[in-house]
C-alpha atoms as a PDB file:
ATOM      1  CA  UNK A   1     -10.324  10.972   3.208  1.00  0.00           C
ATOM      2  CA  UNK A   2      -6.984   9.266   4.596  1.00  0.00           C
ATOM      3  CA  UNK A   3      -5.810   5.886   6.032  1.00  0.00           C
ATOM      4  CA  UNK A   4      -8.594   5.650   8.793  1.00  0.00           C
ATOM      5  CA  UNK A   5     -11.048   6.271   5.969  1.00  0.00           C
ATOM      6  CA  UNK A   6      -9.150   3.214   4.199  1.00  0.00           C
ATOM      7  CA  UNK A   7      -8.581   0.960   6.452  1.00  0.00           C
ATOM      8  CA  UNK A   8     -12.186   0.698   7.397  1.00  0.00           C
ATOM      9  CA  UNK A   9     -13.346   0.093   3.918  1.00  0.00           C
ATOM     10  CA  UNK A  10     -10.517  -2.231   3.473  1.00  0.00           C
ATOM     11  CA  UNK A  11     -10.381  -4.086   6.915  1.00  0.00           C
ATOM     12  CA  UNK A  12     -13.234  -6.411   6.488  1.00  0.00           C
ATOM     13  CA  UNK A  13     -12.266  -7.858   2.372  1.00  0.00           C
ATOM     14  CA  UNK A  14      -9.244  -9.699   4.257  1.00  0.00           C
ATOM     15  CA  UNK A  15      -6.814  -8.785   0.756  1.00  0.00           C
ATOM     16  CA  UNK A  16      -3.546  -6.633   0.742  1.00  0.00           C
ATOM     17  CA  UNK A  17      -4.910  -3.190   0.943  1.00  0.00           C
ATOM     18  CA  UNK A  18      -2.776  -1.212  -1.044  1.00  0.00           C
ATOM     19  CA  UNK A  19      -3.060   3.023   0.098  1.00  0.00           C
ATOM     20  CA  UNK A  20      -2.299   5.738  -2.233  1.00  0.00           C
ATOM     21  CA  UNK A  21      -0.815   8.662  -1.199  1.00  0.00           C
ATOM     22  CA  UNK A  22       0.040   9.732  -4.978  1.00  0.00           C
ATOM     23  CA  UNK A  23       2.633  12.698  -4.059  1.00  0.00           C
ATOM     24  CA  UNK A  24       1.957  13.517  -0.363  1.00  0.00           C
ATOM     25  CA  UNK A  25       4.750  12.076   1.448  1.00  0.00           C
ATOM     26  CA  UNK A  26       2.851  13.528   4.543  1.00  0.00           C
ATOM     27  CA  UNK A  27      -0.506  11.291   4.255  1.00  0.00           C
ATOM     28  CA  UNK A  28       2.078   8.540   3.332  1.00  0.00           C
ATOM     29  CA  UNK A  29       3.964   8.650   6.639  1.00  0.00           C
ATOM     30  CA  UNK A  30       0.562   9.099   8.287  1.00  0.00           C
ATOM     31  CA  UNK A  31      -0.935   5.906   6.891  1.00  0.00           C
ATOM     32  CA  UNK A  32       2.369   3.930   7.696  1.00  0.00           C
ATOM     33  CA  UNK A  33       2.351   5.150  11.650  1.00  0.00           C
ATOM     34  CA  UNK A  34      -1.495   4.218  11.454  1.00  0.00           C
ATOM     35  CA  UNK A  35      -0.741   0.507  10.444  1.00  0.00           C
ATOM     36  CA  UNK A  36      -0.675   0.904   6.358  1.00  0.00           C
ATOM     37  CA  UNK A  37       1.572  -2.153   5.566  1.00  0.00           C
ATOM     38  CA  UNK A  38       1.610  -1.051   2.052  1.00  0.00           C
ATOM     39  CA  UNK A  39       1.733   2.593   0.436  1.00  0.00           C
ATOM     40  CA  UNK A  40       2.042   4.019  -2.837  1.00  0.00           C
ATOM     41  CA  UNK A  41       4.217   7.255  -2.333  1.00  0.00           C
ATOM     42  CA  UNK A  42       5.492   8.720  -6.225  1.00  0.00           C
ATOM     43  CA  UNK A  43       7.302  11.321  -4.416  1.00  0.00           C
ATOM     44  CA  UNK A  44      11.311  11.531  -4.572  1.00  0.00           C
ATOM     45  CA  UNK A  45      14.123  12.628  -3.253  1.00  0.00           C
ATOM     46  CA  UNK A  46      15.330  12.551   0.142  1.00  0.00           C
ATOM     47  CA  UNK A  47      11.698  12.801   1.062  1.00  0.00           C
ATOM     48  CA  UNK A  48      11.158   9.168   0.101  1.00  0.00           C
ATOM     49  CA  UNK A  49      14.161   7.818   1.314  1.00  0.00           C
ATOM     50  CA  UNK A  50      12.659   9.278   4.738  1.00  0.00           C
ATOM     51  CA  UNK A  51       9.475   7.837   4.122  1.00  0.00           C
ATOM     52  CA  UNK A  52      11.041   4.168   3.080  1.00  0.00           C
ATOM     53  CA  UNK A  53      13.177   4.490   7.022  1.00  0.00           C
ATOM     54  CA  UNK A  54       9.891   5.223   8.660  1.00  0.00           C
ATOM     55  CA  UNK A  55       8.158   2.489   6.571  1.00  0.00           C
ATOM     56  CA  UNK A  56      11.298  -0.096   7.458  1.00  0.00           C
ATOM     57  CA  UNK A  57      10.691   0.936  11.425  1.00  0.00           C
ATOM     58  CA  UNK A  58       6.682   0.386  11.063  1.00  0.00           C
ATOM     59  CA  UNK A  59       6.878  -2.053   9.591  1.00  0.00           C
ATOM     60  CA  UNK A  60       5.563  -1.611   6.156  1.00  0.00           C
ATOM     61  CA  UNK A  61       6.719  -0.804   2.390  1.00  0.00           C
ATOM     62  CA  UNK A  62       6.994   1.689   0.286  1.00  0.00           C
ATOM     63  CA  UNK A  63       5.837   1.380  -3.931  1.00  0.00           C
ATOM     64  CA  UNK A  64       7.261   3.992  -5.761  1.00  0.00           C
ATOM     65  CA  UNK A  65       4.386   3.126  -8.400  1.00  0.00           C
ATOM     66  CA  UNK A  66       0.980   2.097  -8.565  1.00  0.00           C
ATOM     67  CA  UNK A  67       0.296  -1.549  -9.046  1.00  0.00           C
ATOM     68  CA  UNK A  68      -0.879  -2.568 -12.180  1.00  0.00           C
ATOM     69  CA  UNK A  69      -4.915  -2.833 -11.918  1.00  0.00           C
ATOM     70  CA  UNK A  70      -6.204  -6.064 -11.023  1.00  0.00           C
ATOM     71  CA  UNK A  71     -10.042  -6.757 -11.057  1.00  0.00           C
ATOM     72  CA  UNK A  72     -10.011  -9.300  -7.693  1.00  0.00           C
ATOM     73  CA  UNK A  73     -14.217  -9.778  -8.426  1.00  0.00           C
ATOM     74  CA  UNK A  74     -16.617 -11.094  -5.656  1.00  0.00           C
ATOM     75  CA  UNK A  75     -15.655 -13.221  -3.199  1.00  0.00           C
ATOM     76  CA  UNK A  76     -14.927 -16.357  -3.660  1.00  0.00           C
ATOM     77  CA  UNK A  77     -11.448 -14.514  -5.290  1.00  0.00           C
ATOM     78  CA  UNK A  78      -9.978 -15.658  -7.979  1.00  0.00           C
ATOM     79  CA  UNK A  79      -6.987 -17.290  -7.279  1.00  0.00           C
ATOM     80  CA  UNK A  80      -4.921 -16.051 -10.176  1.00  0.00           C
ATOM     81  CA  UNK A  81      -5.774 -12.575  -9.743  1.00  0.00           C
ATOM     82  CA  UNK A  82      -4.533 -13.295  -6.287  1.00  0.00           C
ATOM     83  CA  UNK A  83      -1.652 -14.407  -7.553  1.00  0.00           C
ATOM     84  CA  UNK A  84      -0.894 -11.649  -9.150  1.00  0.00           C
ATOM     85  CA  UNK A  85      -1.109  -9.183  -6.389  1.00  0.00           C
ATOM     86  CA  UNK A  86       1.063 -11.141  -4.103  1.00  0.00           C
ATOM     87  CA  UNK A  87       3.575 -11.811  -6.726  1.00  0.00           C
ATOM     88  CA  UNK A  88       3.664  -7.330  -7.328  1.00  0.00           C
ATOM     89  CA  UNK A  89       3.935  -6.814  -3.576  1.00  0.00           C
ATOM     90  CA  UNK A  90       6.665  -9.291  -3.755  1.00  0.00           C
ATOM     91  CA  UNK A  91       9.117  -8.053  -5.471  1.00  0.00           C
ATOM     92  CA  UNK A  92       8.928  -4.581  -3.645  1.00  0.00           C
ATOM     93  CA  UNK A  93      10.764  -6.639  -0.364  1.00  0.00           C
END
């Protein structure tokens, strides 16, 4: 359904939303000039080292991998399952 689709589920939890593109480098760059600050690309090549300029002039970041899953729960969130997620997003900087 794409970013827009996304965001708007996403927008209102107030967590890092995280969007998968899988192996489109094409809904990747889309997401990133919509506002994606994070998104999962597993492409390669020079088509991700594309993707990682336009992500460095949008302001955003590239994974080259899925995070590992994390159950966050209901509100109130779990801090250490917060912790987590901040602490993969991280080390992509």
């Amino acid at each position: 359904m794409g970013f827009p689709w996304w965001q708007a589920l996403t927008a209102p939890l107030g967590v890092p939303a995280v969007f998968d593109a899988d192996d489109a480098p094409a809904l990747a760059a889309s997401a990133l000039r919509g506002g994606a600050q994070w998104v999962v690309c597993t492409q390669s090549g020079p088509t991700l080292e594309t993707l990682i300029a336009l992500a460095e002039i949008c302001n955003g970041h590239v994974l080259t991998s899925r995070p590992c899953t994390l159950t966050l729960g209901r509100p109130p969130y779990n801090a250490y399952r917060i912790g987590q997620l901040s602490q993969y997003l991280a080390r992509e900087n």
